[in-house]
Protein backbone atom coordinates (compact mmCIF):
# COMPACT_ATOMS: atom_id res chain seq x y z
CA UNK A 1 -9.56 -12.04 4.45
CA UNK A 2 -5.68 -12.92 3.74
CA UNK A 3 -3.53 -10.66 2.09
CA UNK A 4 -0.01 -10.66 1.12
CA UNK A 5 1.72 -9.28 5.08
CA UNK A 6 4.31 -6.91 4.78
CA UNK A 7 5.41 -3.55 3.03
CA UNK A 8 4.94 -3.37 -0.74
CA UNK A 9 7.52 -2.32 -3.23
CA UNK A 10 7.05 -0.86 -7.28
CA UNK A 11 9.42 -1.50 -9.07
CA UNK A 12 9.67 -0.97 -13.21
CA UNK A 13 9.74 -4.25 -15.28
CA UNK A 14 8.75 -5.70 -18.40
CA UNK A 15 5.44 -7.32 -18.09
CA UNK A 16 5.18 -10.63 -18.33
CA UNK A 17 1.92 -11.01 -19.97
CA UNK A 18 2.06 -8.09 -22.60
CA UNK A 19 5.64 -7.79 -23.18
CA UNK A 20 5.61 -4.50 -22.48
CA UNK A 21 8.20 -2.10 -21.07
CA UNK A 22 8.03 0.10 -17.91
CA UNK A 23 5.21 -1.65 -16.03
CA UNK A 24 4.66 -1.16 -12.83
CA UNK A 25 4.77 -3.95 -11.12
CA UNK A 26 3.79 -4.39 -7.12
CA UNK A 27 5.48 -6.67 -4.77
CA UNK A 28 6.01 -8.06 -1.38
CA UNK A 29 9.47 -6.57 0.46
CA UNK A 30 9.77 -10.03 2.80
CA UNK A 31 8.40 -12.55 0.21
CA UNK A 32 9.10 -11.09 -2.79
CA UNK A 33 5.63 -12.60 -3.76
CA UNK A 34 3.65 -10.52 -7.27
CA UNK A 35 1.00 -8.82 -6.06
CA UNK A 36 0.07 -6.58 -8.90
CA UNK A 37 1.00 -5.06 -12.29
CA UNK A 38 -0.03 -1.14 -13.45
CA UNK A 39 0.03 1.12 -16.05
CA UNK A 40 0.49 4.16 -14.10
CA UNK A 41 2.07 5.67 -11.44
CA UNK A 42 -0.75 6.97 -9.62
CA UNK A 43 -2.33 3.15 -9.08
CA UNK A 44 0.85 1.49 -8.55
CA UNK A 45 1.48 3.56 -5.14
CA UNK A 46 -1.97 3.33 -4.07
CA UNK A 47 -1.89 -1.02 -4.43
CA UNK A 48 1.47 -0.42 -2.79
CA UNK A 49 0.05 1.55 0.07
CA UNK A 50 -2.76 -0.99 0.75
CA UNK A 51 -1.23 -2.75 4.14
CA UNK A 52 -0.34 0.41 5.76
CA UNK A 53 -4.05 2.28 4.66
CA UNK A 54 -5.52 -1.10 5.96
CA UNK A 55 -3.53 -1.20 9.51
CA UNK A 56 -4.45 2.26 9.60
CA UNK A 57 -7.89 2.29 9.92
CA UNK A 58 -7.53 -1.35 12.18
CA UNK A 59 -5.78 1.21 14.56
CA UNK A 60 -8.40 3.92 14.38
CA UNK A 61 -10.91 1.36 14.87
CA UNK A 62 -9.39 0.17 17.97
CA UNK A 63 -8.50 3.48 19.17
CA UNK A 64 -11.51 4.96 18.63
CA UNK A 65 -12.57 5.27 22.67
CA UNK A 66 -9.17 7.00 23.72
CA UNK A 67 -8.94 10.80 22.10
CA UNK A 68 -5.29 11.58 21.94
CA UNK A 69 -4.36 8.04 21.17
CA UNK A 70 -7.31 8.19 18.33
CA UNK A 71 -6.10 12.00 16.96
CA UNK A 72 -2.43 9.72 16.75
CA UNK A 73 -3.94 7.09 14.77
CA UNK A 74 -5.40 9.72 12.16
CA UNK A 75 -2.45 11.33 11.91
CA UNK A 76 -0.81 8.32 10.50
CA UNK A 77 -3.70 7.61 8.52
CA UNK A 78 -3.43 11.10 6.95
CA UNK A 79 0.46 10.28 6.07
CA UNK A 80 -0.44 7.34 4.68
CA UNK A 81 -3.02 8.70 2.75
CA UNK A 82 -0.17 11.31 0.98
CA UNK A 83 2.00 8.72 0.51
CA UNK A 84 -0.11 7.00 -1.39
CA UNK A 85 -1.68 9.80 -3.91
CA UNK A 86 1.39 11.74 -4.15
């Protein structure tokens, strides 16, 4: 699967499609390539959140035979996890 690398910014626009004001839209930090647009604010940061939730779990995955570095690799999993549904 390819995805859009990097971190993922929201920021408000007007959507191109509808017109409408204070979308949500989701882009790429480096590439500044459109990823997504929302209606809300609780789906925009969870799109936005989707590279670090997915290296997250590739890190528990490949820590999952070493205990302290796997209880590490949760940890950030559980941050990224808030940051994304606060």
């Amino acid at each position: 699967m390819k995805h859009t690398k990097g971190n993922w910014k929201i920021t408000k626009s007007i959507a191109p499609h509808t017109g409408l004001q204070d979308e949500l839209e989701i882009s790429s930090n480096e590439s500044h390539e459109w990823i997504a647009l929302c209606h809300n604010e609780a789906n925009a940061k969870l799109i936005a959140a989707a590279p670090d939730l997915l290296e997250a779990l590739e890190q528990i995955i490949e820590d999952y035979n070493d205990g302290e570095v796997l209880q590490q690799s949760i940890n950030k999993a559980k941050k990224t996890i808030k940051t994304a549904t606060e």
